[in-house]
C-alpha atoms as a PDB file:
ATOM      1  CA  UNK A   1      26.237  32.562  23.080  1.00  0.00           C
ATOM      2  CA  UNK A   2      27.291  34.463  19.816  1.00  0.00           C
ATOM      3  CA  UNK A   3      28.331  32.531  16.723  1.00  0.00           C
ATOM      4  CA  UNK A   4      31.781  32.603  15.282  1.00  0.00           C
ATOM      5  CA  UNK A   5      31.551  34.027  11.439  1.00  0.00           C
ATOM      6  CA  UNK A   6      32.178  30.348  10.600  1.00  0.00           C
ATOM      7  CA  UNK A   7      29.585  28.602  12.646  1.00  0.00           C
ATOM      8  CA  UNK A   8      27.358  31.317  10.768  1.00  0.00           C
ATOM      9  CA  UNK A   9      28.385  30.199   7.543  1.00  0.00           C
ATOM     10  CA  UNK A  10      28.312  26.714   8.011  1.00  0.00           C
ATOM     11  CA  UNK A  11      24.596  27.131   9.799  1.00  0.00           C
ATOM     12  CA  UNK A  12      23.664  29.264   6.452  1.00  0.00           C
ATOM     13  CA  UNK A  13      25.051  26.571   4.106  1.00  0.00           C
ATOM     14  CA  UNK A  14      22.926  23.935   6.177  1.00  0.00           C
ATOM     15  CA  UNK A  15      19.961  25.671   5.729  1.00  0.00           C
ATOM     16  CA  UNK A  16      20.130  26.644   2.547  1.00  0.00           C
ATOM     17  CA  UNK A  17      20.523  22.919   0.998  1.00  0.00           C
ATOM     18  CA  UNK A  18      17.941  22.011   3.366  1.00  0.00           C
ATOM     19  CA  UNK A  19      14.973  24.577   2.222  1.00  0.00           C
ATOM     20  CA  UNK A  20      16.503  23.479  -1.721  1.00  0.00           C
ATOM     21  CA  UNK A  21      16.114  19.710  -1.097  1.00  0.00           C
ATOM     22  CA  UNK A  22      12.804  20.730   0.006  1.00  0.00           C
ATOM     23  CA  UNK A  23      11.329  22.749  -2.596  1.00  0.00           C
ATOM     24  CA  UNK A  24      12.574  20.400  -5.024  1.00  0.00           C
ATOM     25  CA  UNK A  25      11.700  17.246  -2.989  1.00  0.00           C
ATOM     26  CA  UNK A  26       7.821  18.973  -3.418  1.00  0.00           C
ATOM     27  CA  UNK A  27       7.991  19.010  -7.199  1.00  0.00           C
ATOM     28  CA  UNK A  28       9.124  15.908  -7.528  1.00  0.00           C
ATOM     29  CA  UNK A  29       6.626  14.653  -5.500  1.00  0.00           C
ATOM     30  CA  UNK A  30       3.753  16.261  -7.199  1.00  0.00           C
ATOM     31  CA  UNK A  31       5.252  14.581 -10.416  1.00  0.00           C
ATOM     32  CA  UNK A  32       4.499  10.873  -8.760  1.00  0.00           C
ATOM     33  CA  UNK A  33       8.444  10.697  -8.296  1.00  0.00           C
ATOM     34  CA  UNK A  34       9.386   8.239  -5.715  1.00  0.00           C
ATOM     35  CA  UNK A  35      11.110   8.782  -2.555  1.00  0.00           C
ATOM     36  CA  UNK A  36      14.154   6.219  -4.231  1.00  0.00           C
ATOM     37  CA  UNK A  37      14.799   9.353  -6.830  1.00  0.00           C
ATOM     38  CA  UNK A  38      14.680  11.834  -4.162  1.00  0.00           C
ATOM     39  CA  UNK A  39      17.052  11.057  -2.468  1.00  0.00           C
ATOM     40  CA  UNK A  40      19.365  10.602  -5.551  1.00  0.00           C
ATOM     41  CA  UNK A  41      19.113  14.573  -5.333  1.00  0.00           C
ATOM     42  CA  UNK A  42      20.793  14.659  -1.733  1.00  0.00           C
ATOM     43  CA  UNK A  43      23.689  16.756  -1.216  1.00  0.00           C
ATOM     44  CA  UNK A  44      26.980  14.492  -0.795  1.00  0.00           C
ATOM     45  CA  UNK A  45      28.675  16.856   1.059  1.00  0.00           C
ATOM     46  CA  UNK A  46      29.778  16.043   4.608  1.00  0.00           C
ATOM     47  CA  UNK A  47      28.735  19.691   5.806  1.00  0.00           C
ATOM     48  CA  UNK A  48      24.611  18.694   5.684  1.00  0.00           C
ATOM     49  CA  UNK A  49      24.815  15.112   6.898  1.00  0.00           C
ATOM     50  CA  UNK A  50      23.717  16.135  10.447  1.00  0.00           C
ATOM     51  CA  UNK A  51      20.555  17.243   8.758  1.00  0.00           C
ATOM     52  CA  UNK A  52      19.636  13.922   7.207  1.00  0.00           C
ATOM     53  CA  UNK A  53      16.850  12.933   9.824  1.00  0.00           C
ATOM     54  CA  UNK A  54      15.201  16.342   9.664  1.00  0.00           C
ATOM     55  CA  UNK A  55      15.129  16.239   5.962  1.00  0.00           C
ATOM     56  CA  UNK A  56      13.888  12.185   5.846  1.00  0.00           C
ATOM     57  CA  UNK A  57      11.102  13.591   8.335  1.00  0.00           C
ATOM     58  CA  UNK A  58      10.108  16.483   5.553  1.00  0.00           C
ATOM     59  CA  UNK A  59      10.087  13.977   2.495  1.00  0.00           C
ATOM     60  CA  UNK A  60       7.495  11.423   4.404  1.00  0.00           C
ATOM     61  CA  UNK A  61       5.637  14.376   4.922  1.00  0.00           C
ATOM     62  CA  UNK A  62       5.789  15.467   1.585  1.00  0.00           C
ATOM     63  CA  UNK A  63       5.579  12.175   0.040  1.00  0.00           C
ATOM     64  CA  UNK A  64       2.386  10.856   2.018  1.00  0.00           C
ATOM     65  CA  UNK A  65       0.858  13.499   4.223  1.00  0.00           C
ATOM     66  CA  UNK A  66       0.816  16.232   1.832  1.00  0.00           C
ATOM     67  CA  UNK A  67      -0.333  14.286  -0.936  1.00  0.00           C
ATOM     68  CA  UNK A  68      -4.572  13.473  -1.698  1.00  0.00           C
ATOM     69  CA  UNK A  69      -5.203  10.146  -0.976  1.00  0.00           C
ATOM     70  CA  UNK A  70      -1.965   8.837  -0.160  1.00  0.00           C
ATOM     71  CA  UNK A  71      -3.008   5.019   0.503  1.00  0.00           C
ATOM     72  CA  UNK A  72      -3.516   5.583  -3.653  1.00  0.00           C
ATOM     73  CA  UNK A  73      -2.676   3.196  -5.433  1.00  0.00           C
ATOM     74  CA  UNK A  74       0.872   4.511  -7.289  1.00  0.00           C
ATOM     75  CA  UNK A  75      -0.520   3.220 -10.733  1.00  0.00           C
ATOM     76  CA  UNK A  76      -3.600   4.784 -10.063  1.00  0.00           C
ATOM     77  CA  UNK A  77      -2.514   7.701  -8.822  1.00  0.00           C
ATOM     78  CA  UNK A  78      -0.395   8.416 -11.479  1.00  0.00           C
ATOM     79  CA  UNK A  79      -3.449   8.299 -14.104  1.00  0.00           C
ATOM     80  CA  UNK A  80      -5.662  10.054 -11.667  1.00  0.00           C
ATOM     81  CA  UNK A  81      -3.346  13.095 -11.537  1.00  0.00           C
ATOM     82  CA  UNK A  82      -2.147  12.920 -15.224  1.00  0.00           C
ATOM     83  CA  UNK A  83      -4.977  12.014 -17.547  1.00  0.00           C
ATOM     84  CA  UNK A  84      -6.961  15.057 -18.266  1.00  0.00           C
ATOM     85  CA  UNK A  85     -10.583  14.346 -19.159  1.00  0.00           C
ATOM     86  CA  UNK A  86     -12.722  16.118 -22.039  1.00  0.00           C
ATOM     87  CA  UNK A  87     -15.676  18.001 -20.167  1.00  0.00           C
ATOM     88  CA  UNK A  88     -18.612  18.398 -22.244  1.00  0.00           C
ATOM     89  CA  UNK A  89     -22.050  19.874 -21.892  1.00  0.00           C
ATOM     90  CA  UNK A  90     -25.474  17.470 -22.190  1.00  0.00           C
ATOM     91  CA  UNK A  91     -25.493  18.119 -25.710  1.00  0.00           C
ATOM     92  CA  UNK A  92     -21.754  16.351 -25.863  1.00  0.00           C
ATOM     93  CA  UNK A  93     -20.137  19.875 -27.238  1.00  0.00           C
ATOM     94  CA  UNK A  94     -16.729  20.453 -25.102  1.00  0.00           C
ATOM     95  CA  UNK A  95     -16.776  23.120 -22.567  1.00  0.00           C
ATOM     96  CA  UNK A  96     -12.873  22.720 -20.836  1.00  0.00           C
ATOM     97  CA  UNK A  97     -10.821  19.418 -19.607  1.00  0.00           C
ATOM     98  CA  UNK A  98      -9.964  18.756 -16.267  1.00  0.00           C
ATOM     99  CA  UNK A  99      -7.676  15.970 -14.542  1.00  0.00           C
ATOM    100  CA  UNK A 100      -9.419  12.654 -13.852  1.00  0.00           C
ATOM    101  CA  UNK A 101      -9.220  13.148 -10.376  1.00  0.00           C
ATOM    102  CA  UNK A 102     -11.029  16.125  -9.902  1.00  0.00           C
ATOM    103  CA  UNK A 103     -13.855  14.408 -12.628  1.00  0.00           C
ATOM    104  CA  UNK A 104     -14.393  11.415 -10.016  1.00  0.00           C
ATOM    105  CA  UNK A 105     -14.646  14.060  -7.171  1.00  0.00           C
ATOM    106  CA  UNK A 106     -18.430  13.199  -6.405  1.00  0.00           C
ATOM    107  CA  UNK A 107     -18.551  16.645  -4.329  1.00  0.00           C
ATOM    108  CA  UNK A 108     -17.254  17.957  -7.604  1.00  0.00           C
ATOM    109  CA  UNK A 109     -19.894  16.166  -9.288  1.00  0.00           C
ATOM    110  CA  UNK A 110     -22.467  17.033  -7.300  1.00  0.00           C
ATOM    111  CA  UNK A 111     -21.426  20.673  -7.422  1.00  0.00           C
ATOM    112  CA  UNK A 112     -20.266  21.470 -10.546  1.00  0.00           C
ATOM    113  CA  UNK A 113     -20.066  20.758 -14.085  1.00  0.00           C
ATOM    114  CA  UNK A 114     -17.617  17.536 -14.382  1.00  0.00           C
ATOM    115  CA  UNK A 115     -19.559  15.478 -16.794  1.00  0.00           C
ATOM    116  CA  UNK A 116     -16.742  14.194 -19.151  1.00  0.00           C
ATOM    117  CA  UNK A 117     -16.527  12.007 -22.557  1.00  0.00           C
ATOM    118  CA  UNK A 118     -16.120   8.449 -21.903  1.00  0.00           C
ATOM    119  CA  UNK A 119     -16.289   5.166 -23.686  1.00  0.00           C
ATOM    120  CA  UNK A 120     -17.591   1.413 -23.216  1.00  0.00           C
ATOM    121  CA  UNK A 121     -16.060  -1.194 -25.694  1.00  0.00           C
ATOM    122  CA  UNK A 122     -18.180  -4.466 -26.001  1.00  0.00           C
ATOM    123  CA  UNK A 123     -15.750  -6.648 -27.453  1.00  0.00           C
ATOM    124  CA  UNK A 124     -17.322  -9.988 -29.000  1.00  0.00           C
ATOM    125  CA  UNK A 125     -15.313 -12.905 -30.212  1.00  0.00           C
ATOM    126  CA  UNK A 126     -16.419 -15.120 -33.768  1.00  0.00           C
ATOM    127  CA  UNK A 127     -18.392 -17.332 -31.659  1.00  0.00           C
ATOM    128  CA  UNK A 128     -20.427 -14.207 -30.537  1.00  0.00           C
ATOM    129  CA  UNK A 129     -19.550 -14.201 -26.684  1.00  0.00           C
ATOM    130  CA  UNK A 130     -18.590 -11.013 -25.093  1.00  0.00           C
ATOM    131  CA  UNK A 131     -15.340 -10.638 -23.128  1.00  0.00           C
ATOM    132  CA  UNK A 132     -15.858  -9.255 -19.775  1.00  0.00           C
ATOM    133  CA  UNK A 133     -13.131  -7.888 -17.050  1.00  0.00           C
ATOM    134  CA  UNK A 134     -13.298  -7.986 -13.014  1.00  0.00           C
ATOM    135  CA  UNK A 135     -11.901  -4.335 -12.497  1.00  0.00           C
ATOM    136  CA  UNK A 136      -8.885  -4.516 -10.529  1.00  0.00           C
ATOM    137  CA  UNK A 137      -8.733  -3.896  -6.672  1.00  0.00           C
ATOM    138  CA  UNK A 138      -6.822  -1.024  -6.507  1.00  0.00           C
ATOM    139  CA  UNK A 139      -9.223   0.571  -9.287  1.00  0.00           C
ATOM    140  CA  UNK A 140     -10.086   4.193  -7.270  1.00  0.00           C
ATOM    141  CA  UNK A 141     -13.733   3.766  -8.838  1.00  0.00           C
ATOM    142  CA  UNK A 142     -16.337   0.605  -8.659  1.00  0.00           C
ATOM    143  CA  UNK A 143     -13.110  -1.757  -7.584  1.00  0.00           C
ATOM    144  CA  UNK A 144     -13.599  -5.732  -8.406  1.00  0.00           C
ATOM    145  CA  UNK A 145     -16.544  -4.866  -9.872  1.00  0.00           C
ATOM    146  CA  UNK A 146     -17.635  -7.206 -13.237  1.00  0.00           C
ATOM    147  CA  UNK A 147     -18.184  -5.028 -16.372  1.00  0.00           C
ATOM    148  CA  UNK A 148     -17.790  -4.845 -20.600  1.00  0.00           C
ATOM    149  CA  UNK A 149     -14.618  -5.431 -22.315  1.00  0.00           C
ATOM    150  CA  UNK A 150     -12.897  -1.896 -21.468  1.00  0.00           C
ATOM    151  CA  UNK A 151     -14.460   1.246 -20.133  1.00  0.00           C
ATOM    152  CA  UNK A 152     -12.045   4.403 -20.029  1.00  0.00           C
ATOM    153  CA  UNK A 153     -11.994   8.010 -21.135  1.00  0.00           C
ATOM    154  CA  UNK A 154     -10.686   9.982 -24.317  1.00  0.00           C
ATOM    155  CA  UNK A 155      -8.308  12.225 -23.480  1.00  0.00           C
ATOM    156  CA  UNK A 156      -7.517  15.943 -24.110  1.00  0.00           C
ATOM    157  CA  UNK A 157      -5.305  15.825 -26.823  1.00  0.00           C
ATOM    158  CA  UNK A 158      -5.580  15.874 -30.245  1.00  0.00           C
ATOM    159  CA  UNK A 159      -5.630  12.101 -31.329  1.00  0.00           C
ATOM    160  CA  UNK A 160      -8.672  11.793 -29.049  1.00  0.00           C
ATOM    161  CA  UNK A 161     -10.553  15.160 -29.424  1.00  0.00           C
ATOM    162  CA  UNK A 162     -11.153  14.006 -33.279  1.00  0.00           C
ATOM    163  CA  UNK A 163     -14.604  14.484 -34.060  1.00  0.00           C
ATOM    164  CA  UNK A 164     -14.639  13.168 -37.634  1.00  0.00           C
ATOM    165  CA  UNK A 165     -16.233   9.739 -37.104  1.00  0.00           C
ATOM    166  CA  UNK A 166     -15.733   9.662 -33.830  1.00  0.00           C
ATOM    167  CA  UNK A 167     -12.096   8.731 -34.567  1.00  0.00           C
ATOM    168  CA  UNK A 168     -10.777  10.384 -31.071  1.00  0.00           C
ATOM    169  CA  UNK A 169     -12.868   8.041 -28.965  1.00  0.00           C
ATOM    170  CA  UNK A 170     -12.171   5.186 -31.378  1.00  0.00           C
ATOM    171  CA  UNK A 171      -8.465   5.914 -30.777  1.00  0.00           C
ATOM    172  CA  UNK A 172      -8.833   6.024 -27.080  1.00  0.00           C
ATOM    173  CA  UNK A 173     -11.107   3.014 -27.519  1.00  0.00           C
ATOM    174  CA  UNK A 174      -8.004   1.157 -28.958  1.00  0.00           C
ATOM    175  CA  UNK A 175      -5.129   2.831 -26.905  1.00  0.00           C
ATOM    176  CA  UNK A 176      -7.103   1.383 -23.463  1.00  0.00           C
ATOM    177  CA  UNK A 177      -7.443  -2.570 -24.939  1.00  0.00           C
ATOM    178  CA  UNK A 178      -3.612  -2.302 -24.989  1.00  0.00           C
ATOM    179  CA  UNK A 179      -3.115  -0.484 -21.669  1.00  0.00           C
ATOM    180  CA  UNK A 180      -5.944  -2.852 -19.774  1.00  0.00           C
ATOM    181  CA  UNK A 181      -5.585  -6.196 -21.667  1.00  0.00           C
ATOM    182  CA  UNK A 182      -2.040  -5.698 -23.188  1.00  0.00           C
ATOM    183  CA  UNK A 183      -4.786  -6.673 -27.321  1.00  0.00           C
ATOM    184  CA  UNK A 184      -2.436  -5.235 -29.548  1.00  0.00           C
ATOM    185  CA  UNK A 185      -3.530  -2.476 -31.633  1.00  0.00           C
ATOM    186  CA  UNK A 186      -3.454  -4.450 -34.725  1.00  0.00           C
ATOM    187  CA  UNK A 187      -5.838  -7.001 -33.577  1.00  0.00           C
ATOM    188  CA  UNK A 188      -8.582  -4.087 -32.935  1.00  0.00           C
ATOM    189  CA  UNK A 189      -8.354  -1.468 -36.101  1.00  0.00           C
ATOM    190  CA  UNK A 190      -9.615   1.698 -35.194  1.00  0.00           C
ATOM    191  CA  UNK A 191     -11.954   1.421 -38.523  1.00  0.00           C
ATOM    192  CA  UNK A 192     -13.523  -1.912 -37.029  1.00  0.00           C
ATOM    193  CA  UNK A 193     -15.174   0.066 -34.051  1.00  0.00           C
ATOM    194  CA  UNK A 194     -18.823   0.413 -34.790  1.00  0.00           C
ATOM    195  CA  UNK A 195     -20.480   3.531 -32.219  1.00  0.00           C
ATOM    196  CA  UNK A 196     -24.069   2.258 -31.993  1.00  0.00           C
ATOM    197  CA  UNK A 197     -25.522   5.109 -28.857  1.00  0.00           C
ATOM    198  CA  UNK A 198     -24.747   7.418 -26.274  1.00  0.00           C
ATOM    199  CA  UNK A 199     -25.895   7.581 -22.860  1.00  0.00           C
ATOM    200  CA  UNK A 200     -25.646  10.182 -20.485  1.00  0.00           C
ATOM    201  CA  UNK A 201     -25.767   8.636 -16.769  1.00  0.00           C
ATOM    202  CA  UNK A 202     -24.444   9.602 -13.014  1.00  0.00           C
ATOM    203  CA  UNK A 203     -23.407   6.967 -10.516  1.00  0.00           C
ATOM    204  CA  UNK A 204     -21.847   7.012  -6.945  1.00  0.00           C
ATOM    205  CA  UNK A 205     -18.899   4.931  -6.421  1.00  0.00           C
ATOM    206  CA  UNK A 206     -18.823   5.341  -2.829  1.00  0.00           C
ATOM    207  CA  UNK A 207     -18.644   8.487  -0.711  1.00  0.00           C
ATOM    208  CA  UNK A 208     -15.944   9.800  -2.645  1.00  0.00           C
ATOM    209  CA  UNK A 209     -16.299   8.866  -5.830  1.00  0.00           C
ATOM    210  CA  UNK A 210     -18.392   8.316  -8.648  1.00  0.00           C
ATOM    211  CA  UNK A 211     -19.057   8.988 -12.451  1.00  0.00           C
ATOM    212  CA  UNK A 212     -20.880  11.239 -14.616  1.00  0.00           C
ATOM    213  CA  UNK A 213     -20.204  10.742 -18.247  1.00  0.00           C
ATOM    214  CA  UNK A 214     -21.213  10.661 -21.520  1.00  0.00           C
ATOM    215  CA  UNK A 215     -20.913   7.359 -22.488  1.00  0.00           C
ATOM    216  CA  UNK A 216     -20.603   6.004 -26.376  1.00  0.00           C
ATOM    217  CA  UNK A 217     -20.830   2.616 -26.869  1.00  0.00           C
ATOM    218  CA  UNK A 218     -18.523   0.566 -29.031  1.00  0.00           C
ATOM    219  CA  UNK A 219     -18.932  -2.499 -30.250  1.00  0.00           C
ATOM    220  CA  UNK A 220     -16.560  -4.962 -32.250  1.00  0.00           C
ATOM    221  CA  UNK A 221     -16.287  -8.366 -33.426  1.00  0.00           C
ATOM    222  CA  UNK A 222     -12.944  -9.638 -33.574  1.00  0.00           C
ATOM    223  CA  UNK A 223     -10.953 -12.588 -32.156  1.00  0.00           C
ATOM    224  CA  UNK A 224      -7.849 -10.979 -30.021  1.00  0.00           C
ATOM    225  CA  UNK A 225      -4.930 -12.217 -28.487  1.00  0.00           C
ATOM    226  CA  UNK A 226      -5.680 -10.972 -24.551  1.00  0.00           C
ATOM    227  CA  UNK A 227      -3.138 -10.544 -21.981  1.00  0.00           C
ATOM    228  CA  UNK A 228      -4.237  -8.638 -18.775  1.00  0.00           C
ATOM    229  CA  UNK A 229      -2.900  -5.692 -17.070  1.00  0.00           C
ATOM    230  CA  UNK A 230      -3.022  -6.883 -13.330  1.00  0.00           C
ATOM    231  CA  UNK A 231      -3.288  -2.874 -12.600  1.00  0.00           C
ATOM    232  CA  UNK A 232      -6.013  -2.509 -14.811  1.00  0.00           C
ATOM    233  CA  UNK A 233      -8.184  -6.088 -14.403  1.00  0.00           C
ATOM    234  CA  UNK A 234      -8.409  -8.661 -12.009  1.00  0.00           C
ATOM    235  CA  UNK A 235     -10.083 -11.518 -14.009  1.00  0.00           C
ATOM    236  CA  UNK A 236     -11.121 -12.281 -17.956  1.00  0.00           C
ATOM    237  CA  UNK A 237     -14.144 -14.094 -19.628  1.00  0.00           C
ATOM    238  CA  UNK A 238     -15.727 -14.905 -22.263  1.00  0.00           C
ATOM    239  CA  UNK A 239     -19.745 -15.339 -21.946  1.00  0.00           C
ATOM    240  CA  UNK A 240     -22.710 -16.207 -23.913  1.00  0.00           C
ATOM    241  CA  UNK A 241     -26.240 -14.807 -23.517  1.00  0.00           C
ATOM    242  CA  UNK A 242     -27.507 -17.907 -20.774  1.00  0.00           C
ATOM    243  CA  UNK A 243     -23.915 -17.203 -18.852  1.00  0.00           C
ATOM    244  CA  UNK A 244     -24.830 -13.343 -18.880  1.00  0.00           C
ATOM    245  CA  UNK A 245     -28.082 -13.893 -17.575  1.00  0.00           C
ATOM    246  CA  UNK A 246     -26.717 -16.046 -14.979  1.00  0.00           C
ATOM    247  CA  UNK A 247     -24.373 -13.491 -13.956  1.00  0.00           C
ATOM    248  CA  UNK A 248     -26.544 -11.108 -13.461  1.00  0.00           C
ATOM    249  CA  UNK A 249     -28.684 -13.337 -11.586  1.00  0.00           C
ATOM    250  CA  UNK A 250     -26.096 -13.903  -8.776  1.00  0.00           C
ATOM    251  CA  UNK A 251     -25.298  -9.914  -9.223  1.00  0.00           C
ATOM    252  CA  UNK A 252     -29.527  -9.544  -8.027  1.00  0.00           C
ATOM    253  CA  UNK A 253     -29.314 -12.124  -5.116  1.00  0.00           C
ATOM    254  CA  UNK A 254     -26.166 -10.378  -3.832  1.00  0.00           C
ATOM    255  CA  UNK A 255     -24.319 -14.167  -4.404  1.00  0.00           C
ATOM    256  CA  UNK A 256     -20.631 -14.366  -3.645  1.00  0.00           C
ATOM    257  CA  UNK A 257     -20.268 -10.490  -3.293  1.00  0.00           C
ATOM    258  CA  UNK A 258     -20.703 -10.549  -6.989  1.00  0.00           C
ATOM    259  CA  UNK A 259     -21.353  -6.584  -8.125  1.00  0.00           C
ATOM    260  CA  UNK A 260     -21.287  -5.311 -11.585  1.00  0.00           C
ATOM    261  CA  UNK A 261     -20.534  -1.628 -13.182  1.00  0.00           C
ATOM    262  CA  UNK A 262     -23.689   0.615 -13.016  1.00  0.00           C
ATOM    263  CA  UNK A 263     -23.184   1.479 -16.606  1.00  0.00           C
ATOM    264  CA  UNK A 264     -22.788  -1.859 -17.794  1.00  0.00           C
ATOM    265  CA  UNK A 265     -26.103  -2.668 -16.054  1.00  0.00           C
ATOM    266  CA  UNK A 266     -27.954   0.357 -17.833  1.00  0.00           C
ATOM    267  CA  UNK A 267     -26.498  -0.968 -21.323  1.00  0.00           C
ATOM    268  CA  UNK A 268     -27.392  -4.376 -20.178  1.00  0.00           C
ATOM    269  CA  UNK A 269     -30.833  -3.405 -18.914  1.00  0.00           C
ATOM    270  CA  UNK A 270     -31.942  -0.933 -22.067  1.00  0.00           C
ATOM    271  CA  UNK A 271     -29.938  -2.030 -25.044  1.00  0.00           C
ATOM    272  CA  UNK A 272     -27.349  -5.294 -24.635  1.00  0.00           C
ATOM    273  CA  UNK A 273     -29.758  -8.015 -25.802  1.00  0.00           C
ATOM    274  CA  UNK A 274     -31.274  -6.547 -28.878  1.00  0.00           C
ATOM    275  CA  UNK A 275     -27.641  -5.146 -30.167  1.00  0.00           C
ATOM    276  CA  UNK A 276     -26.153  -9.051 -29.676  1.00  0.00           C
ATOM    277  CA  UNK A 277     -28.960  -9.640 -32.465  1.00  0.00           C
ATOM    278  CA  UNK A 278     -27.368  -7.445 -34.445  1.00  0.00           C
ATOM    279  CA  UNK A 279     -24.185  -9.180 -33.596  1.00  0.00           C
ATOM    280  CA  UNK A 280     -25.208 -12.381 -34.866  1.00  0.00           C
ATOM    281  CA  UNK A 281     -26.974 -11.210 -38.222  1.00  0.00           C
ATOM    282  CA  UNK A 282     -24.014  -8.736 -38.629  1.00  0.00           C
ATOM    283  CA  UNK A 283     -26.096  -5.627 -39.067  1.00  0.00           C
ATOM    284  CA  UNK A 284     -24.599  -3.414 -36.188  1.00  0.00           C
ATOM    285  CA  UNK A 285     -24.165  -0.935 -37.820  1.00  0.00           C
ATOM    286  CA  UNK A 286     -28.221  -0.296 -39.113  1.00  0.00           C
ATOM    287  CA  UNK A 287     -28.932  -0.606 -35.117  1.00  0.00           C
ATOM    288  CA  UNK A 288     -26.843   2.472 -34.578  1.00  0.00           C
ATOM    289  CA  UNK A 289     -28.254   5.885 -33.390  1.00  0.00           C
ATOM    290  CA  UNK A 290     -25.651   8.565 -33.079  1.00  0.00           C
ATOM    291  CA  UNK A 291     -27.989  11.112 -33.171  1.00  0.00           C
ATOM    292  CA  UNK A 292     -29.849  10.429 -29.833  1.00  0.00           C
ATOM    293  CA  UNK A 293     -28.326  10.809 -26.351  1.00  0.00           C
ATOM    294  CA  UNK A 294     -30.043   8.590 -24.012  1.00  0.00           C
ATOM    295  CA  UNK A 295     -30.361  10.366 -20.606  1.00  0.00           C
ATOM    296  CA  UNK A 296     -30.282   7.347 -17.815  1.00  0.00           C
ATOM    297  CA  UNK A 297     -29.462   9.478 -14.639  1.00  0.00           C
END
């Protein structure tokens, strides 16, 4: 059966909205958008309503099939696909920046060159006990595991490639206390971060994912108002050295499923103890070593 010029038209109009919605239903999902917005973008006009199922099919598609990993996390996701890492060679000079996801890639890791800045704050409070945070379950790396106060990544941009006393990791440092326990920034002053070491370490998360970073290690001594981001941790504390110990105890017998960070073990296992000396005597800063990256693959 032939079509009637208007049947064409109307047919052509259909179509047309139907391949824009579409395309722009893609970018917006590539920008984390949720369905909710996309479908504030849907043509009111009575002439594509027959169309409606077809086009809810397309934006599940879009929004979950298309997408990596799309049990993600939306939180995580968001970072994973946004945050762009600082790649750097062994000798910690940058060589490029690519987006945390790719950098967690352990096929990636395994096959290419995505070792990447990162940072560990060790946080102690007046009565010299270090705050520690359960990472939260929908963490894409080392979920619910225990670690130090806040481990993250500088970013690539300019507050955080600073190289001048390693202000641009002391400025992530104090950007990702805020975003993972909501410490204001005035309780931790950039100038109150003390880098004592490096470390240069790879560790499997799972099949998927994993780490390989070069890690500086912060320490500070400050009492902070704390306030968890339920994205970012599961669970706060406070410990002392015998608590520590006991912690990692349970961690060795495999006791209540209790697992801790690989990198926090390696700072644990080479350095922790002699540096909470310092802490106590308040000479952290003739412990540092800046020079020395300590290679614990």
């Amino acid at each position: 059966m032939s079509m009637t010029p208007h049947l064409l038209k109307t047919t052509a109009t259909r179509l047309s909205s139907s391949l824009a919605f579409t395309s722009e239903s893609r970018r917006l999902s590539s920008s984390a958008f949720a369905p909710r917005t996309l479908l504030r973008l849907w043509p009111s006009s009575n002439t594509v309503a027959p169309l409606t199922t077809r086009v809810l099919s397309t934006l599940n598609v879009v929004a979950m099939g298309d997408a990596p990993d799309a049990g993600m996390d939306a939180v995580q996701r968001r970072l994973m696909f946004e945050d762009e890492c600082i790649l750097v060679d062994e000798n910690d000079s940058v060589v490029g920046h690519d987006t945390k996801y790719n950098c967690h890639l352990w096929e990636k890791i395994e096959s290419g060159n995505m070792l990447h800045r990162a940072f560990s704050v060790f946080l102690f409070n007046s009565k010299y006990e270090l705050l520690l945070q359960q990472r939260s379950g929908t963490k894409v790396t080392f979920p619910l595991v225990w670690t130090n106060t806040c481990c993250s990544h500088p970013l690539y941009r300019e507050s955080e490639l600073i190289e001048e006393n390693y202000l641009g990791v002391r400025n992530a440092a104090q950007r990702k206390l805020l975003d993972e326990l909501g410490i204001p920034a005035e309780d931790v002053p950039v100038d109150q971060f003390i880098p004592l070491g490096r470390m240069l370490y790879k560790a499997p998360s799972d099949g998927k994912w994993g780490e390989h970073e070069l890690d500086y290690l912060l320490f500070i001594v400050r009492d902070v108002n704390v306030n968890p981001n339920p994205d970012e941790a599961a669970d706060v504390k406070y410990v002392n050295r015998a608590e520590l110990k006991e912690l990692l105890r349970k961690a060795d017998a495999g006791e209540g499923g209790l697992k801790l960070s690989p990198w926090f073990r390696l700072v644990v296992d080479n350095f922790l103890f002699k540096w909470w000396d310092n802490v106590e005597k308040g000479t952290l800063k003739e412990a540092a070593d800046m020079k020395t990256i300590h290679k614990l693959t």
